[in-house]
C-alpha atoms as a PDB file:
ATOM      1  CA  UNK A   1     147.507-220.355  -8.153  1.00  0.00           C
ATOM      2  CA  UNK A   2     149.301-218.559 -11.189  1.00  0.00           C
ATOM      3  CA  UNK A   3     152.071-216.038 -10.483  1.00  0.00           C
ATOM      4  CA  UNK A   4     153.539-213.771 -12.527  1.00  0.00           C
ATOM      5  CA  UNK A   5     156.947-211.714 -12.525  1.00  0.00           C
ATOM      6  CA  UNK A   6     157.799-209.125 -15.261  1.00  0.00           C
ATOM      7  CA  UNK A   7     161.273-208.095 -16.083  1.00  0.00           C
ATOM      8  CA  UNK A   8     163.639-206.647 -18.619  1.00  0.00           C
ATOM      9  CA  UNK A   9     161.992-203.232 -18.521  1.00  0.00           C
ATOM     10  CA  UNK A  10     164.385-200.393 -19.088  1.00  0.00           C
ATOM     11  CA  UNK A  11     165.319-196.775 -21.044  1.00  0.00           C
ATOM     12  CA  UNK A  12     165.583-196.777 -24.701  1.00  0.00           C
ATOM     13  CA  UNK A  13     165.650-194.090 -27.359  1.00  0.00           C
ATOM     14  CA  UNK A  14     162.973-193.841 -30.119  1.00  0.00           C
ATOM     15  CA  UNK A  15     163.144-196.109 -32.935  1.00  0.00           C
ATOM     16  CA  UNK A  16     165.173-199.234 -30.343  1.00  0.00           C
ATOM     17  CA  UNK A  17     163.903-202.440 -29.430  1.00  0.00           C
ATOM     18  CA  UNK A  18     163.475-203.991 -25.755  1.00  0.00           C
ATOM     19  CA  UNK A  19     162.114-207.390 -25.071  1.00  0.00           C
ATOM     20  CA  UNK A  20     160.060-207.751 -21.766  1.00  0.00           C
ATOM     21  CA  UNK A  21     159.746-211.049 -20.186  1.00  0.00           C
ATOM     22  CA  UNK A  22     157.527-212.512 -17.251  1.00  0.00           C
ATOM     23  CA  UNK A  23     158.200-215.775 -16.003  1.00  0.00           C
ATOM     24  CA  UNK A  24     154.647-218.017 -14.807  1.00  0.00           C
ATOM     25  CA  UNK A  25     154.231-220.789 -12.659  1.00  0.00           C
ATOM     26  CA  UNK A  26     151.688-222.302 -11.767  1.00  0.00           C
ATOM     27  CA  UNK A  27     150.783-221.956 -15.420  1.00  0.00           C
ATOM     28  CA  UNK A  28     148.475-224.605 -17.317  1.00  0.00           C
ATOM     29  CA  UNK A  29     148.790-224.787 -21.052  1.00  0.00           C
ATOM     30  CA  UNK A  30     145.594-224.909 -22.970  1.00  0.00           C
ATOM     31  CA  UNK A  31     143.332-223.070 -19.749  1.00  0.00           C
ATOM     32  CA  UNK A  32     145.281-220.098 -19.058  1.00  0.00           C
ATOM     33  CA  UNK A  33     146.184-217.287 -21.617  1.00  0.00           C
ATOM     34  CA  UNK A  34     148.632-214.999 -21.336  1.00  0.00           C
ATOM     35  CA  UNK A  35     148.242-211.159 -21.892  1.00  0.00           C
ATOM     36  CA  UNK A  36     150.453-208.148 -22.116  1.00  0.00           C
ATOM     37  CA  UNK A  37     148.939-204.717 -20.729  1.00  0.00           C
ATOM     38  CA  UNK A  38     150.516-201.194 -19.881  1.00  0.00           C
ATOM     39  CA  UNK A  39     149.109-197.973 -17.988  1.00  0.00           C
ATOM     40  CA  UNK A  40     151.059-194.509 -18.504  1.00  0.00           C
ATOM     41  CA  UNK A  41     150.778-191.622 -16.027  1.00  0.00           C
ATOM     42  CA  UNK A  42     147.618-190.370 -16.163  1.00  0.00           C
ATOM     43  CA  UNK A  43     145.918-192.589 -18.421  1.00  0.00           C
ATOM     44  CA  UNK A  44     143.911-196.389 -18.156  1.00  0.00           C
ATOM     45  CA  UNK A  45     145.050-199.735 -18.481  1.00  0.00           C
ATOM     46  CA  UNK A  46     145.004-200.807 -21.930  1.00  0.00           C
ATOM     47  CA  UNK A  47     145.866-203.971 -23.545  1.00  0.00           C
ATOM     48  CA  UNK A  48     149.008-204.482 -25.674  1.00  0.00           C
ATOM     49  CA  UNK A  49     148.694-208.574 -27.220  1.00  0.00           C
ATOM     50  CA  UNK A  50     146.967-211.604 -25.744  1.00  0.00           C
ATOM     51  CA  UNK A  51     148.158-215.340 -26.644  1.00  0.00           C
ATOM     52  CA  UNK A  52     146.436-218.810 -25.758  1.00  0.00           C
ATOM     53  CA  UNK A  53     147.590-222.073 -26.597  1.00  0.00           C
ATOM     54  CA  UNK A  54     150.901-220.698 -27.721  1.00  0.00           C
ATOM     55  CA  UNK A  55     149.690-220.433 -31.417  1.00  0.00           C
ATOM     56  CA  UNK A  56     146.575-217.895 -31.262  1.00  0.00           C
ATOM     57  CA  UNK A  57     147.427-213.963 -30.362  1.00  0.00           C
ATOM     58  CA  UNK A  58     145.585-210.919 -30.740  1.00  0.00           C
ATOM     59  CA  UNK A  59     147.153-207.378 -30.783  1.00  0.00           C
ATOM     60  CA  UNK A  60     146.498-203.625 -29.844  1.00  0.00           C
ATOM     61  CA  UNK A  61     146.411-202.265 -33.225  1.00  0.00           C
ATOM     62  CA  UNK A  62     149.160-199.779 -32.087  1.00  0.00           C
ATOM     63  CA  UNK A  63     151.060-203.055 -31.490  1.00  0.00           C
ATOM     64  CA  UNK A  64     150.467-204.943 -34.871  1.00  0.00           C
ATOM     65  CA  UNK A  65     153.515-204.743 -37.096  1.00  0.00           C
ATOM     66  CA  UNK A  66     155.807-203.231 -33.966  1.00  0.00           C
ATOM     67  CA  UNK A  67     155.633-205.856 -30.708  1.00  0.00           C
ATOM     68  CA  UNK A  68     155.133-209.884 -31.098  1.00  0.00           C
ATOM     69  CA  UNK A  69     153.797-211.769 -28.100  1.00  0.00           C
ATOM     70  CA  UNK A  70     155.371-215.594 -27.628  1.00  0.00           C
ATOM     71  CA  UNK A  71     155.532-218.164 -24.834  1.00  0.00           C
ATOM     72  CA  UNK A  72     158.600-220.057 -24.380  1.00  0.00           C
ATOM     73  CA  UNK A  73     156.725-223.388 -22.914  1.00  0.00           C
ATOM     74  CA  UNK A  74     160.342-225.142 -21.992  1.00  0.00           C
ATOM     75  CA  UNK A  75     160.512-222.765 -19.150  1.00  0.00           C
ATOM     76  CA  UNK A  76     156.725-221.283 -18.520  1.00  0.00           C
ATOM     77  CA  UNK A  77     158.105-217.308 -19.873  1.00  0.00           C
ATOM     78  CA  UNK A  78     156.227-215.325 -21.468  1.00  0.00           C
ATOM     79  CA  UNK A  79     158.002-212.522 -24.174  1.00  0.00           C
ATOM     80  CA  UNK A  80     157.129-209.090 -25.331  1.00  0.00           C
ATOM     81  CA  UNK A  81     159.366-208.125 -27.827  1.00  0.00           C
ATOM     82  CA  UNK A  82     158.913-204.214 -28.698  1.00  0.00           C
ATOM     83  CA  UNK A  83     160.296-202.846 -32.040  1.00  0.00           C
ATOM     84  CA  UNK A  84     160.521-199.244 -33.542  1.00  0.00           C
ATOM     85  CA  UNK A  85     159.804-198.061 -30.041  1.00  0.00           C
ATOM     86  CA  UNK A  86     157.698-194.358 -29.886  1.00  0.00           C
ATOM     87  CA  UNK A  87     158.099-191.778 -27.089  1.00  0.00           C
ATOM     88  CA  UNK A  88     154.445-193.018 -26.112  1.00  0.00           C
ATOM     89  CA  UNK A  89     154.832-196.484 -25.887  1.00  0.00           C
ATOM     90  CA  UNK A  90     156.655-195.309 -22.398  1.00  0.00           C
ATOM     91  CA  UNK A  91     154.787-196.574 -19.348  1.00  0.00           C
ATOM     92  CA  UNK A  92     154.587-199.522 -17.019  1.00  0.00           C
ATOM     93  CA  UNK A  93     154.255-202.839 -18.730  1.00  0.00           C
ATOM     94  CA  UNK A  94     151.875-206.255 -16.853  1.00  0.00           C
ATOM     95  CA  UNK A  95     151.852-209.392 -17.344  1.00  0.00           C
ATOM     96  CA  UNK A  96     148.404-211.157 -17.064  1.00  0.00           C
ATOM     97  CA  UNK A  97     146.104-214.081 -16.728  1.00  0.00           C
ATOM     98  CA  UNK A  98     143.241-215.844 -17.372  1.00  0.00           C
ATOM     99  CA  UNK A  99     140.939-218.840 -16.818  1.00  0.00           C
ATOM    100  CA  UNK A 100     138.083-217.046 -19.735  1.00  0.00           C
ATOM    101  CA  UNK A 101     137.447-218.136 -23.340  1.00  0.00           C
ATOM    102  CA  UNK A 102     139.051-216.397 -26.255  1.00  0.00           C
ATOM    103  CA  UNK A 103     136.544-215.322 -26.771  1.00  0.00           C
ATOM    104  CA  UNK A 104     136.120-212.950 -23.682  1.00  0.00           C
ATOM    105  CA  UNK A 105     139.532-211.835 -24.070  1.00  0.00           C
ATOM    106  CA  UNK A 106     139.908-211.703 -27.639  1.00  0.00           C
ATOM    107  CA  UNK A 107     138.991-207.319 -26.861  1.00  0.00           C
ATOM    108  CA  UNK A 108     141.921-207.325 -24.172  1.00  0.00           C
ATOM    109  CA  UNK A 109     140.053-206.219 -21.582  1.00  0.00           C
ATOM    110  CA  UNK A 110     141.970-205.705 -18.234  1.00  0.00           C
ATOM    111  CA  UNK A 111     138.789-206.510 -16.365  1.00  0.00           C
ATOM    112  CA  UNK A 112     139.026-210.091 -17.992  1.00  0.00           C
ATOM    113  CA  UNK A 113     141.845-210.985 -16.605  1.00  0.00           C
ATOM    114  CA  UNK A 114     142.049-211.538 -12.764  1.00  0.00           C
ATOM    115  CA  UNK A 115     145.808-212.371 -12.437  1.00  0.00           C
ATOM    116  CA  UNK A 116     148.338-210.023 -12.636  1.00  0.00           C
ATOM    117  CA  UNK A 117     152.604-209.479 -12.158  1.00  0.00           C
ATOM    118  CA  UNK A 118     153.888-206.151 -10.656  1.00  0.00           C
ATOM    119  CA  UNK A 119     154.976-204.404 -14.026  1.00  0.00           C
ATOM    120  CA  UNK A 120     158.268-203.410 -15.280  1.00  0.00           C
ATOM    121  CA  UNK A 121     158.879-199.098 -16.478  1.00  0.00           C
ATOM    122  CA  UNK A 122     159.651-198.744 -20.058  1.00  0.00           C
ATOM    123  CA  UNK A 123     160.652-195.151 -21.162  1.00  0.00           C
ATOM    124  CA  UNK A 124     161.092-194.307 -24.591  1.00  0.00           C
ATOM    125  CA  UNK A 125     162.951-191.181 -25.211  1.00  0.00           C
ATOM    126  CA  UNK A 126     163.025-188.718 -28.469  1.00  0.00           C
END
């Protein structure tokens, strides 16, 4: 069974940088894939960047240019690191899993994933 545990969420002012991390076990490389999501107040789930296999990602386009997505497969932790942060990038960041094909997940879809951490608060301030 894969667990997941987000971290390094935090306050920042617009325009700063924070880099989110969730550490896995029970991870197995080449099945599961590995998927960033965040919900502000108010509003749905969305998808942020998705990564299998450690070389293939997929981004929000809000995300593309800004955040990168890696896995660190010495120690099974998966990064988020945010760039040029915006007041409405604030909201609770997930970590996420699944068993699915790219090619299900390739859309970020929160219903594709099954797995989920607890989230970590990011607030982004003007």
């Amino acid at each position: 069974q894969i667990q997941l545990a987000e971290s390094g969420g935090g306050s920042v002012q617009a325009g700063g940088s924070l880099r989110l991390s969730c550490e896995v076990s029970g991870y197995v490389p080449n099945s599961h894939k590995l998927a960033w999501f965040r919900q502000a107040p108010g509003k749905e789930r969305e998808g942020v960047a998705a990564l299998a296999r450690n070389d293939i990602t997929t981004y929000a386009s809000y995300a593309k240019g800004r955040f990168t997505i890696s896995l660190d497969s010495t120690n099974n932790t998966l990064y988020l690191q945010m760039n040029d942060l915006k007041p409405e990038d604030t909201a609770m960041y997930y970590c996420a899993a699944s068993l699915k094909g790219w090619y299900y997940l390739v859309n970020l879809r929160s219903t594709e994933f099954p797995y989920w951490g607890q989230g970590t608060q990011v607030s982004v301030s003007s």
